[in-house]
PDB file of N, CA and C in Angstrom:
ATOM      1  N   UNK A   1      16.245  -5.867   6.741  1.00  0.00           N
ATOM      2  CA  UNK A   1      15.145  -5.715   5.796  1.00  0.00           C
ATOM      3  C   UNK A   1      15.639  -5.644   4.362  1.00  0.00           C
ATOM      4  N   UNK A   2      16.972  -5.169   4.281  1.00  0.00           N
ATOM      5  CA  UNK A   2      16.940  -5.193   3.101  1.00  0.00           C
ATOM      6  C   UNK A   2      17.580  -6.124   2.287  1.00  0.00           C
ATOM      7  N   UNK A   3      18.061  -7.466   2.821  1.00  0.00           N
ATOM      8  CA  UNK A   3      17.652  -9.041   2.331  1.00  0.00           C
ATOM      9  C   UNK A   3      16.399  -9.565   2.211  1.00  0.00           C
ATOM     10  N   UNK A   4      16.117  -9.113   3.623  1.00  0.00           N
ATOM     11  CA  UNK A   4      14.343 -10.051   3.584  1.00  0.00           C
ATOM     12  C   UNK A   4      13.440  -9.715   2.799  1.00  0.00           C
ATOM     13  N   UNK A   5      13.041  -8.606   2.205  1.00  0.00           N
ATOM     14  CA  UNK A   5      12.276  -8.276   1.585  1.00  0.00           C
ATOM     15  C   UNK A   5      12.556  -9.011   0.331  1.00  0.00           C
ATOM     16  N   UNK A   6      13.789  -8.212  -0.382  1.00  0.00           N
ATOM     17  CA  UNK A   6      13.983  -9.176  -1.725  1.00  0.00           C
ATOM     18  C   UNK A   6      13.535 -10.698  -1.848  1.00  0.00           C
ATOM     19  N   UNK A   7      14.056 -11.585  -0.643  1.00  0.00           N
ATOM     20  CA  UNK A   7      13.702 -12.749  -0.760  1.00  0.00           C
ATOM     21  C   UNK A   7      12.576 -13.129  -0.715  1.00  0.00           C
ATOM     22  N   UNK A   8      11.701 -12.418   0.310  1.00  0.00           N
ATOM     23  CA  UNK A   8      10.329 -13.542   0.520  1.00  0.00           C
ATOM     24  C   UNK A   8       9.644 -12.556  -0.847  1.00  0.00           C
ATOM     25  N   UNK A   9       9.703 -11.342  -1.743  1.00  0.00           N
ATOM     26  CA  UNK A   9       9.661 -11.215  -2.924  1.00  0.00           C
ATOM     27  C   UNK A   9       9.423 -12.515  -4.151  1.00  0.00           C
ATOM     28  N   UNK A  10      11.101 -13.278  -3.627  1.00  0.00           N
ATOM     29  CA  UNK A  10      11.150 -13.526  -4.999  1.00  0.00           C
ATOM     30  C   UNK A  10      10.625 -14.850  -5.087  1.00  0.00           C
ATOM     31  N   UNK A  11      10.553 -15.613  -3.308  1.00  0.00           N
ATOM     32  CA  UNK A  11       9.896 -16.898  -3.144  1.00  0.00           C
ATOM     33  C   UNK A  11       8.709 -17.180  -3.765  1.00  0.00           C
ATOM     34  N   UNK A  12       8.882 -18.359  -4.696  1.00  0.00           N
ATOM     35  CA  UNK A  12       7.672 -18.397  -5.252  1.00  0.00           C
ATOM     36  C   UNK A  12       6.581 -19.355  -4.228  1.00  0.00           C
ATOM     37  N   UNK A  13       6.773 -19.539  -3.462  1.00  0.00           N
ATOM     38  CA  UNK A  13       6.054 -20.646  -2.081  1.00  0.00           C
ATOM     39  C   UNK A  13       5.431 -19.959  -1.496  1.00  0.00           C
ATOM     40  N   UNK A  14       5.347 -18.519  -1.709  1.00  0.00           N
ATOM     41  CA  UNK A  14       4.766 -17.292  -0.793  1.00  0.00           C
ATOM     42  C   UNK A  14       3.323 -16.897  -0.945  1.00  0.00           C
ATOM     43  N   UNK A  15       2.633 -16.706  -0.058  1.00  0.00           N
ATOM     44  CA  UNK A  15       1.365 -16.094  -0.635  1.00  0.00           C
ATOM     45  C   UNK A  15       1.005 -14.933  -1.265  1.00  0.00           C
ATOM     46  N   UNK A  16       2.520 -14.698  -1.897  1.00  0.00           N
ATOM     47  CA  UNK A  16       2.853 -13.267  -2.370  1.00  0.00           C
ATOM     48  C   UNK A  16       2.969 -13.755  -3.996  1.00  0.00           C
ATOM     49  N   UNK A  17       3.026 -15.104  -4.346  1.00  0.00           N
ATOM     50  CA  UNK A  17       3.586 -15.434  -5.559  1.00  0.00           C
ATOM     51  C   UNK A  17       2.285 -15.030  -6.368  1.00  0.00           C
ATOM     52  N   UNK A  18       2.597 -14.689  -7.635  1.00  0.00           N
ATOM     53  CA  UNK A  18       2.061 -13.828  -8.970  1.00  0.00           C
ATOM     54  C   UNK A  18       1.331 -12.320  -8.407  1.00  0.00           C
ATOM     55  N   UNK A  19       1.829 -11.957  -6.995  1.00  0.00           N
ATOM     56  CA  UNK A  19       0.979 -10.510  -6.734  1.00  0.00           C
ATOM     57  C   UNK A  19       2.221  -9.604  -7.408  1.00  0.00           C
ATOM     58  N   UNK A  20       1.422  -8.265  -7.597  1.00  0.00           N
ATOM     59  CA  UNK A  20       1.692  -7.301  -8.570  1.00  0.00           C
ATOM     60  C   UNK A  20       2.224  -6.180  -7.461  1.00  0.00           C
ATOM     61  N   UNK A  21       3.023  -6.067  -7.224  1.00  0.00           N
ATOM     62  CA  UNK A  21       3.962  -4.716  -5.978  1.00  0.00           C
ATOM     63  C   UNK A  21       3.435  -3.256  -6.395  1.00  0.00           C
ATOM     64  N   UNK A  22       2.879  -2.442  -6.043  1.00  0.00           N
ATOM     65  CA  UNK A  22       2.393  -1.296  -6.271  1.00  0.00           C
ATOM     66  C   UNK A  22       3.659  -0.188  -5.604  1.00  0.00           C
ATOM     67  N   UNK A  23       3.900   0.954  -5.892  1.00  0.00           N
ATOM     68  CA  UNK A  23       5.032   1.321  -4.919  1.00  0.00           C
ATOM     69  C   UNK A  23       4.609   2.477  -4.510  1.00  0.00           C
ATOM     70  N   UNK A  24       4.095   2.968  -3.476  1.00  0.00           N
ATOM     71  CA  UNK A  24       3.801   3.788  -3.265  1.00  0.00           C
ATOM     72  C   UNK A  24       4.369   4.870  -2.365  1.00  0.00           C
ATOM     73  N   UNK A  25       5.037   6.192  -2.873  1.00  0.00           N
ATOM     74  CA  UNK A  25       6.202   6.790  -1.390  1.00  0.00           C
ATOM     75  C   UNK A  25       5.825   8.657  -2.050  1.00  0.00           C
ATOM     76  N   UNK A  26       6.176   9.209  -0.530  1.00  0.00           N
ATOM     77  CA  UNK A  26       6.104  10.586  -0.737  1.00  0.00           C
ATOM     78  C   UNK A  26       7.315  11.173  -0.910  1.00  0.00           C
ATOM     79  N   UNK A  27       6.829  12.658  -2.151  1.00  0.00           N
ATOM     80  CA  UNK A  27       7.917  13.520  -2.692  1.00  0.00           C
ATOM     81  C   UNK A  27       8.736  14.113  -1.420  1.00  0.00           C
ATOM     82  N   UNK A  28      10.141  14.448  -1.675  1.00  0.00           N
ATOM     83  CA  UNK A  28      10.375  15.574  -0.674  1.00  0.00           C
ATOM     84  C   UNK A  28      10.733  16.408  -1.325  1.00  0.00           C
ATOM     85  N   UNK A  29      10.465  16.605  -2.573  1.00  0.00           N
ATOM     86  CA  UNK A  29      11.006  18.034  -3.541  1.00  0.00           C
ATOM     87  C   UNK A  29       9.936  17.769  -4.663  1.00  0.00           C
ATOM     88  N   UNK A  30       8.642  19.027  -4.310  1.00  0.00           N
ATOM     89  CA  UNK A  30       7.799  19.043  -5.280  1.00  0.00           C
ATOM     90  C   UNK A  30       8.115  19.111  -6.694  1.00  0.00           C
ATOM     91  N   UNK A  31       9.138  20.066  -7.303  1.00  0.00           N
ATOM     92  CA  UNK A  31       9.305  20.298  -8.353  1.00  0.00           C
ATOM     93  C   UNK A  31      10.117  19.019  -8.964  1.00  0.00           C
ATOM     94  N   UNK A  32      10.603  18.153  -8.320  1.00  0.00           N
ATOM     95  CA  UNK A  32      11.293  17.259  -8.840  1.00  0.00           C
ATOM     96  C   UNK A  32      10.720  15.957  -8.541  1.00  0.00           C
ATOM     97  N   UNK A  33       9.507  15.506  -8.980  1.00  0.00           N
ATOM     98  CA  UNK A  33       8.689  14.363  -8.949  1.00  0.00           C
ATOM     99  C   UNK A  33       9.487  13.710 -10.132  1.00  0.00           C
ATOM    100  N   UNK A  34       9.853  13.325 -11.363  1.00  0.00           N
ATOM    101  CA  UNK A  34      10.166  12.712 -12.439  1.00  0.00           C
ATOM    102  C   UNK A  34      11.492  12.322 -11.810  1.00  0.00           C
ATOM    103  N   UNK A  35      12.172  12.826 -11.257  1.00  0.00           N
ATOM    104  CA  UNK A  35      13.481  12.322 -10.748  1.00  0.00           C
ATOM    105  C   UNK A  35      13.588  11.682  -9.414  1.00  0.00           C
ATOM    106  N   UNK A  36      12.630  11.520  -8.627  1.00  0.00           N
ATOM    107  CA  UNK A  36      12.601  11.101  -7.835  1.00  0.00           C
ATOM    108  C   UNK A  36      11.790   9.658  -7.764  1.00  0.00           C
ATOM    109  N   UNK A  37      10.488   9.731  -9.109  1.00  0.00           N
ATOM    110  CA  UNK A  37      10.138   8.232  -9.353  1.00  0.00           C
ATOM    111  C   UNK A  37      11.554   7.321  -9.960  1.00  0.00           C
ATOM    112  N   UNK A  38      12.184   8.369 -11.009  1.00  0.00           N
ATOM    113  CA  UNK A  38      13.559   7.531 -11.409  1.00  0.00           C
ATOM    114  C   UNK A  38      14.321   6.685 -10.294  1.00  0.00           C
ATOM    115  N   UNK A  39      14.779   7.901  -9.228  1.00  0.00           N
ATOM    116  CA  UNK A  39      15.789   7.272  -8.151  1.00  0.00           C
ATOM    117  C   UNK A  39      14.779   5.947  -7.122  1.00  0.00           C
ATOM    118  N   UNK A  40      13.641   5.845  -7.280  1.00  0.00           N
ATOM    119  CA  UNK A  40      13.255   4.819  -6.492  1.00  0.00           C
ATOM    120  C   UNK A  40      13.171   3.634  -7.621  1.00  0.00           C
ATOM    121  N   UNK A  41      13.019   4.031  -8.923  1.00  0.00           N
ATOM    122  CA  UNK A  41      13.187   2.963  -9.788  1.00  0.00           C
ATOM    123  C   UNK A  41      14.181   2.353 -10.110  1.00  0.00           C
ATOM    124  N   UNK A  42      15.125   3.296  -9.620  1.00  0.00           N
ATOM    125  CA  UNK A  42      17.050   2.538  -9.892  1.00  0.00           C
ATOM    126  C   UNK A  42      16.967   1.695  -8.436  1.00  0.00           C
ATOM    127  N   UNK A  43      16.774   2.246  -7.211  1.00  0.00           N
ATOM    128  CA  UNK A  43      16.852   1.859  -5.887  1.00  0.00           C
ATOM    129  C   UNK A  43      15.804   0.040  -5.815  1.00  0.00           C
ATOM    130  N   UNK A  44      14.560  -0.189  -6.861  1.00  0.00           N
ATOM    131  CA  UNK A  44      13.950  -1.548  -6.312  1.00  0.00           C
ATOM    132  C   UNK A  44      14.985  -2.205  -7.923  1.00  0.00           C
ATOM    133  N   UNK A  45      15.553  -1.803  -8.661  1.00  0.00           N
ATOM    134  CA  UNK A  45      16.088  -2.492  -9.434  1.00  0.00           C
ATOM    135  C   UNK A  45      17.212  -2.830  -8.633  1.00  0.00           C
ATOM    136  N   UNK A  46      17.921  -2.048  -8.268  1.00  0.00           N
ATOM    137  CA  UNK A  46      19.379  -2.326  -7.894  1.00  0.00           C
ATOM    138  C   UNK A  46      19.237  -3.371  -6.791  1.00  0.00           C
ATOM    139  N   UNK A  47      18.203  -3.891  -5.932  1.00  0.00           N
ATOM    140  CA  UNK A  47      17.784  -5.076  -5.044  1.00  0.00           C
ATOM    141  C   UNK A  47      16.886  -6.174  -5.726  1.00  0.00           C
ATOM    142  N   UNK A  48      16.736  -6.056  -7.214  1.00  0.00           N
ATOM    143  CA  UNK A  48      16.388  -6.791  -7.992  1.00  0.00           C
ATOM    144  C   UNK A  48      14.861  -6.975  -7.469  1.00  0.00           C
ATOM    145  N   UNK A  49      13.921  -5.994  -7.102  1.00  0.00           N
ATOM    146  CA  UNK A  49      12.717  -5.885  -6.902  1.00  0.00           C
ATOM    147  C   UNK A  49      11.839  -5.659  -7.919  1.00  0.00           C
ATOM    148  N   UNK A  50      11.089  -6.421  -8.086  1.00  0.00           N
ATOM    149  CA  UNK A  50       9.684  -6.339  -9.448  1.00  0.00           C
ATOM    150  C   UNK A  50       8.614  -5.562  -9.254  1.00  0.00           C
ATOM    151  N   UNK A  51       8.386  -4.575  -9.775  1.00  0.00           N
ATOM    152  CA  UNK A  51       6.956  -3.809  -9.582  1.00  0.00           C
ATOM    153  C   UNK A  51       6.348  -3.740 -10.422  1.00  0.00           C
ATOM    154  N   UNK A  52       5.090  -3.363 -10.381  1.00  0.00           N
ATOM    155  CA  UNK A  52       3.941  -3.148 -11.325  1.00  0.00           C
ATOM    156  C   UNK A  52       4.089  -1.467 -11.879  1.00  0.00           C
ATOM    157  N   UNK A  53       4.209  -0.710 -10.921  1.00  0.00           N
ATOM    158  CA  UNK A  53       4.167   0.778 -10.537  1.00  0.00           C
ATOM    159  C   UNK A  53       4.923   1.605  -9.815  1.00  0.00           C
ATOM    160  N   UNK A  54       5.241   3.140  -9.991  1.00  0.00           N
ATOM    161  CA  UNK A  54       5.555   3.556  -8.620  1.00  0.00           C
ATOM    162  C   UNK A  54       4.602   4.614  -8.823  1.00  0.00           C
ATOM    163  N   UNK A  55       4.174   5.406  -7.875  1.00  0.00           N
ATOM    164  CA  UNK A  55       3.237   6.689  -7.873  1.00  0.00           C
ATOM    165  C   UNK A  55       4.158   7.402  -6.506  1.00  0.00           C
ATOM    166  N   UNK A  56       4.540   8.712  -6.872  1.00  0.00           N
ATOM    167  CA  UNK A  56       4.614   9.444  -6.554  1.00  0.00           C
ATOM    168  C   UNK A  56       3.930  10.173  -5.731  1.00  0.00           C
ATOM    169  N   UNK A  57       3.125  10.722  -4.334  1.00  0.00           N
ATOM    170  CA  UNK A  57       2.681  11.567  -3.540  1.00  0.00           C
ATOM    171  C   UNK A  57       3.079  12.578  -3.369  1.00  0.00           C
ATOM    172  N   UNK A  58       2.537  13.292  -4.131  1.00  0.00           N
ATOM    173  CA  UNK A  58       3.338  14.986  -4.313  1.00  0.00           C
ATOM    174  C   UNK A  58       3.103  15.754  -2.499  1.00  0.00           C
ATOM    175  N   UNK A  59       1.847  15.099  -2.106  1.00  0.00           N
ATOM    176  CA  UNK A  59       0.951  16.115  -1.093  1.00  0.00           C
ATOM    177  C   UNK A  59       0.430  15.790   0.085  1.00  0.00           C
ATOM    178  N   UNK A  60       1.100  15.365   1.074  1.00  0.00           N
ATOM    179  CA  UNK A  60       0.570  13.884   1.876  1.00  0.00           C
ATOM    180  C   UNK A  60      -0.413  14.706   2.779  1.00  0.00           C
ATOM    181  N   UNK A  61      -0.492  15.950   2.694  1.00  0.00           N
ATOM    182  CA  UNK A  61      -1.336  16.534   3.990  1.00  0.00           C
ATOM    183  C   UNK A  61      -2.871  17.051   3.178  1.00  0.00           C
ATOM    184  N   UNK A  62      -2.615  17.075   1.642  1.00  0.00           N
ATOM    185  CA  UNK A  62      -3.819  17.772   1.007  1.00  0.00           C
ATOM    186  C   UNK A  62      -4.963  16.137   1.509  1.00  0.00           C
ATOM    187  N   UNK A  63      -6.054  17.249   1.396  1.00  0.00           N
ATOM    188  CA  UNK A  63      -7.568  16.307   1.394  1.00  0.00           C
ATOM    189  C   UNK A  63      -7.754  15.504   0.178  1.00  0.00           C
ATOM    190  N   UNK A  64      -8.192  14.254   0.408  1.00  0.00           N
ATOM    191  CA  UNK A  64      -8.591  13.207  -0.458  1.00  0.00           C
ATOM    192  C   UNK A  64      -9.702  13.670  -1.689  1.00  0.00           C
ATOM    193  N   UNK A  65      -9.882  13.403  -2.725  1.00  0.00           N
ATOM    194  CA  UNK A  65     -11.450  14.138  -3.334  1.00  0.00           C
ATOM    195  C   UNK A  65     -12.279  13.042  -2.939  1.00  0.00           C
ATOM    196  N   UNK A  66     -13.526  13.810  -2.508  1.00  0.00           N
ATOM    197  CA  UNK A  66     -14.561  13.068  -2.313  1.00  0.00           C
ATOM    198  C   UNK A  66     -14.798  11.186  -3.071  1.00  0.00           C
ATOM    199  N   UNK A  67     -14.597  11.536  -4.210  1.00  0.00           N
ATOM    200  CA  UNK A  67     -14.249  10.176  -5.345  1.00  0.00           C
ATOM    201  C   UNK A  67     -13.601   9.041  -4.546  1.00  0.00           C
ATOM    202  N   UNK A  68     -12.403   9.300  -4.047  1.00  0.00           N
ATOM    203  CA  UNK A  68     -11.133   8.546  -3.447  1.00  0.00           C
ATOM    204  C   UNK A  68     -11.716   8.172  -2.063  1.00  0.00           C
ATOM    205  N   UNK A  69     -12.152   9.092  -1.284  1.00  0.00           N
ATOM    206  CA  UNK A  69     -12.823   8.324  -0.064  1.00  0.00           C
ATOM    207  C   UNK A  69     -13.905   7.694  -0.391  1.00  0.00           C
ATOM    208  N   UNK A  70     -15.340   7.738  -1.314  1.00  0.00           N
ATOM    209  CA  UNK A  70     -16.006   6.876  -1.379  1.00  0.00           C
ATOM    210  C   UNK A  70     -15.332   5.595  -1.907  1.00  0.00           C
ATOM    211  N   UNK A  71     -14.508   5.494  -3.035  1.00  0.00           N
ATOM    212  CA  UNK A  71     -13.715   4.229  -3.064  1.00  0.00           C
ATOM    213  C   UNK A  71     -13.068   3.435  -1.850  1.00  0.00           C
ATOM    214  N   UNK A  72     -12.766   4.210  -1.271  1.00  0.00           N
ATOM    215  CA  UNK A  72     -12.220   3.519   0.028  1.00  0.00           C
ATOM    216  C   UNK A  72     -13.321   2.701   1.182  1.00  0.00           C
ATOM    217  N   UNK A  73     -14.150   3.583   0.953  1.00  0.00           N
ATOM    218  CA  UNK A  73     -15.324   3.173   1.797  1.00  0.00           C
ATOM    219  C   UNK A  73     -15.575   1.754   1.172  1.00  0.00           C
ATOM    220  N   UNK A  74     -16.243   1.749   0.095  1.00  0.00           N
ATOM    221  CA  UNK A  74     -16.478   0.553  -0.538  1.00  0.00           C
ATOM    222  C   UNK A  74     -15.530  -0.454  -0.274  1.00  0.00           C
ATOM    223  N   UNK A  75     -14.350  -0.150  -0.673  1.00  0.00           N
ATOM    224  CA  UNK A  75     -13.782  -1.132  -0.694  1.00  0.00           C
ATOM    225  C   UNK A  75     -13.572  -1.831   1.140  1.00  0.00           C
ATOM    226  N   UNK A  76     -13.723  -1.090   1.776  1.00  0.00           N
ATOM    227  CA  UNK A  76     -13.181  -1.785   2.837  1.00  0.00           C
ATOM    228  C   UNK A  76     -14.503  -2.060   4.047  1.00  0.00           C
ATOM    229  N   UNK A  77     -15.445  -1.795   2.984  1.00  0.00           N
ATOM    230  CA  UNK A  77     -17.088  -1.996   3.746  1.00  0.00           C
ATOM    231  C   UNK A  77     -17.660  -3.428   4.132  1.00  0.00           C
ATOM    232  N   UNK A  78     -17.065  -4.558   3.408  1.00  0.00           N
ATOM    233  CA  UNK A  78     -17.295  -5.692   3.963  1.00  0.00           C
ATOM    234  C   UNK A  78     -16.595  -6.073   4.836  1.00  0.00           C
ATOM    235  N   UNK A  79     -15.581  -5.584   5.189  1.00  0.00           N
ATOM    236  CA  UNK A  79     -15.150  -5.836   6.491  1.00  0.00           C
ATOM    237  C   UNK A  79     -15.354  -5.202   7.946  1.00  0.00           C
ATOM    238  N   UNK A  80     -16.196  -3.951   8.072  1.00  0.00           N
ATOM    239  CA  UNK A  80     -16.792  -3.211   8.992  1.00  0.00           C
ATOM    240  C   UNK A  80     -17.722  -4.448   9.499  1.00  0.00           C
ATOM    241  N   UNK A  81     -17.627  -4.017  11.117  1.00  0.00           N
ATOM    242  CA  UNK A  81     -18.637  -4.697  11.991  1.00  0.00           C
ATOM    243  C   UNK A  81     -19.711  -3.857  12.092  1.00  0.00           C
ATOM    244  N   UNK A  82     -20.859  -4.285  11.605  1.00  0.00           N
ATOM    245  CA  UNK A  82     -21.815  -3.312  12.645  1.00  0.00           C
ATOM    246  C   UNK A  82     -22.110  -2.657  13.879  1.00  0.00           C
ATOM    247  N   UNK A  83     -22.796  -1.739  13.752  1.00  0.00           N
ATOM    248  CA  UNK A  83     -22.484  -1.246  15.427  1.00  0.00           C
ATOM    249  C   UNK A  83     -23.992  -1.982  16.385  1.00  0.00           C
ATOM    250  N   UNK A  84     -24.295  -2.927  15.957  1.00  0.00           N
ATOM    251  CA  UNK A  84     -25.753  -3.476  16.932  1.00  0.00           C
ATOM    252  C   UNK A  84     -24.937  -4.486  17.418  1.00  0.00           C
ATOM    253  N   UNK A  85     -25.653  -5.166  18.681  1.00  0.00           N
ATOM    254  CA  UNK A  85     -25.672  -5.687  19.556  1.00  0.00           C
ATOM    255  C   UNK A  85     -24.862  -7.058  19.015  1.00  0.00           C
ATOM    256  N   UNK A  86     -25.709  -7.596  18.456  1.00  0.00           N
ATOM    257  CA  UNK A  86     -25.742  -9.199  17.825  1.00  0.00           C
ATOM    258  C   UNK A  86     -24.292  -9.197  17.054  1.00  0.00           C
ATOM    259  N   UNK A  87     -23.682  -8.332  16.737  1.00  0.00           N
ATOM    260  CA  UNK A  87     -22.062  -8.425  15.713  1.00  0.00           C
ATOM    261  C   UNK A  87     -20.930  -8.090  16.631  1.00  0.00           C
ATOM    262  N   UNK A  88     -21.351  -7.474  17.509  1.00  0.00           N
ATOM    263  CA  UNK A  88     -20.326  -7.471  18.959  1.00  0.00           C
ATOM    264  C   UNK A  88     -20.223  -9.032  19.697  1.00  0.00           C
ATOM    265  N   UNK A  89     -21.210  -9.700  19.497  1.00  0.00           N
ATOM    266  CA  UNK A  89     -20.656 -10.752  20.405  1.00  0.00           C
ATOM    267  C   UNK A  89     -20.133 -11.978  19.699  1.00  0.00           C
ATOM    268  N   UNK A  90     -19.425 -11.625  18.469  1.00  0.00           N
ATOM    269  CA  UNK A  90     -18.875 -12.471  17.719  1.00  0.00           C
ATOM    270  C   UNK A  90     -17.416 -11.594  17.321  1.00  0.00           C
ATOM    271  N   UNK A  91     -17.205 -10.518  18.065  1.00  0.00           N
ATOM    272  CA  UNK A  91     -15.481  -9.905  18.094  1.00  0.00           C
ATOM    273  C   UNK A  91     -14.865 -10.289  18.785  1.00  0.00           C
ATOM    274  N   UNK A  92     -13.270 -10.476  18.765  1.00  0.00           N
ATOM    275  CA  UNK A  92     -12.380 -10.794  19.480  1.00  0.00           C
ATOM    276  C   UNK A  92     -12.554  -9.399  20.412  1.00  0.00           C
ATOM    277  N   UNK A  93     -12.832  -9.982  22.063  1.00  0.00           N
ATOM    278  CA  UNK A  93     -12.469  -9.232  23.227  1.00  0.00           C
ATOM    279  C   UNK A  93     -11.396  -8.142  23.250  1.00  0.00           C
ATOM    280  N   UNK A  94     -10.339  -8.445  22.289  1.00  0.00           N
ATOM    281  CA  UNK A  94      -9.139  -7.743  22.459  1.00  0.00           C
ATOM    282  C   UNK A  94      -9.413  -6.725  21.694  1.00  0.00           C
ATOM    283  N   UNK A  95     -10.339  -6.310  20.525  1.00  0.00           N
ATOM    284  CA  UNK A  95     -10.482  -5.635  19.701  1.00  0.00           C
ATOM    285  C   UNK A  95     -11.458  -4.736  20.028  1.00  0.00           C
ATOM    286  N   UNK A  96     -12.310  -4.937  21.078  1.00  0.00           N
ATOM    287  CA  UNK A  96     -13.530  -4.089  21.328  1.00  0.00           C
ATOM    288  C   UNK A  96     -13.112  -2.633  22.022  1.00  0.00           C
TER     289      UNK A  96
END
């Protein structure tokens, strides 16, 4: 993985070409969040990885705010099947 990634990264033939890398990873030392976005920022440089961001997760077990799950909802609401009859018989069998 840690060839492959860089490469199909940097391929521009990819359906990855002009997307923006978000980085997203959890703290293991609360008090030291600023040094720990550093060391993942030396770590995608030093594999010559491009990001947009890194964010930090101070809290992986705290509750979402209400805000953050309705965003989520939305966003991932056109892809929910309904639960009636007529949208079940257009799912893959394997998924039901």
């Amino acid at each position: 993985l840690t060839l492959l990634i860089p490469h199909i990264l940097a391929n521009n033939k990819t359906f990855l070409s002009g997307a923006k890398l978000h980085i997203f990873t959890l703290a293991s030392q609360q008090n030291k969040l600023e040094q720990e976005e550093e060391n993942m920022r030396t770590l995608l440089q030093k594999f010559r990885i491009e990001f947009a961001d890194i964010t930090i997760i101070p809290d992986m077990h705290a509750e979402p705010q209400p805000s953050t799950k309705l965003d989520f909802e939305k966003s991932i609401a056109q892809f929910r099947i309904a639960n009636n009859s007529d949208s079940n018989k257009y799912m893959d069998p394997k998924f039901k």
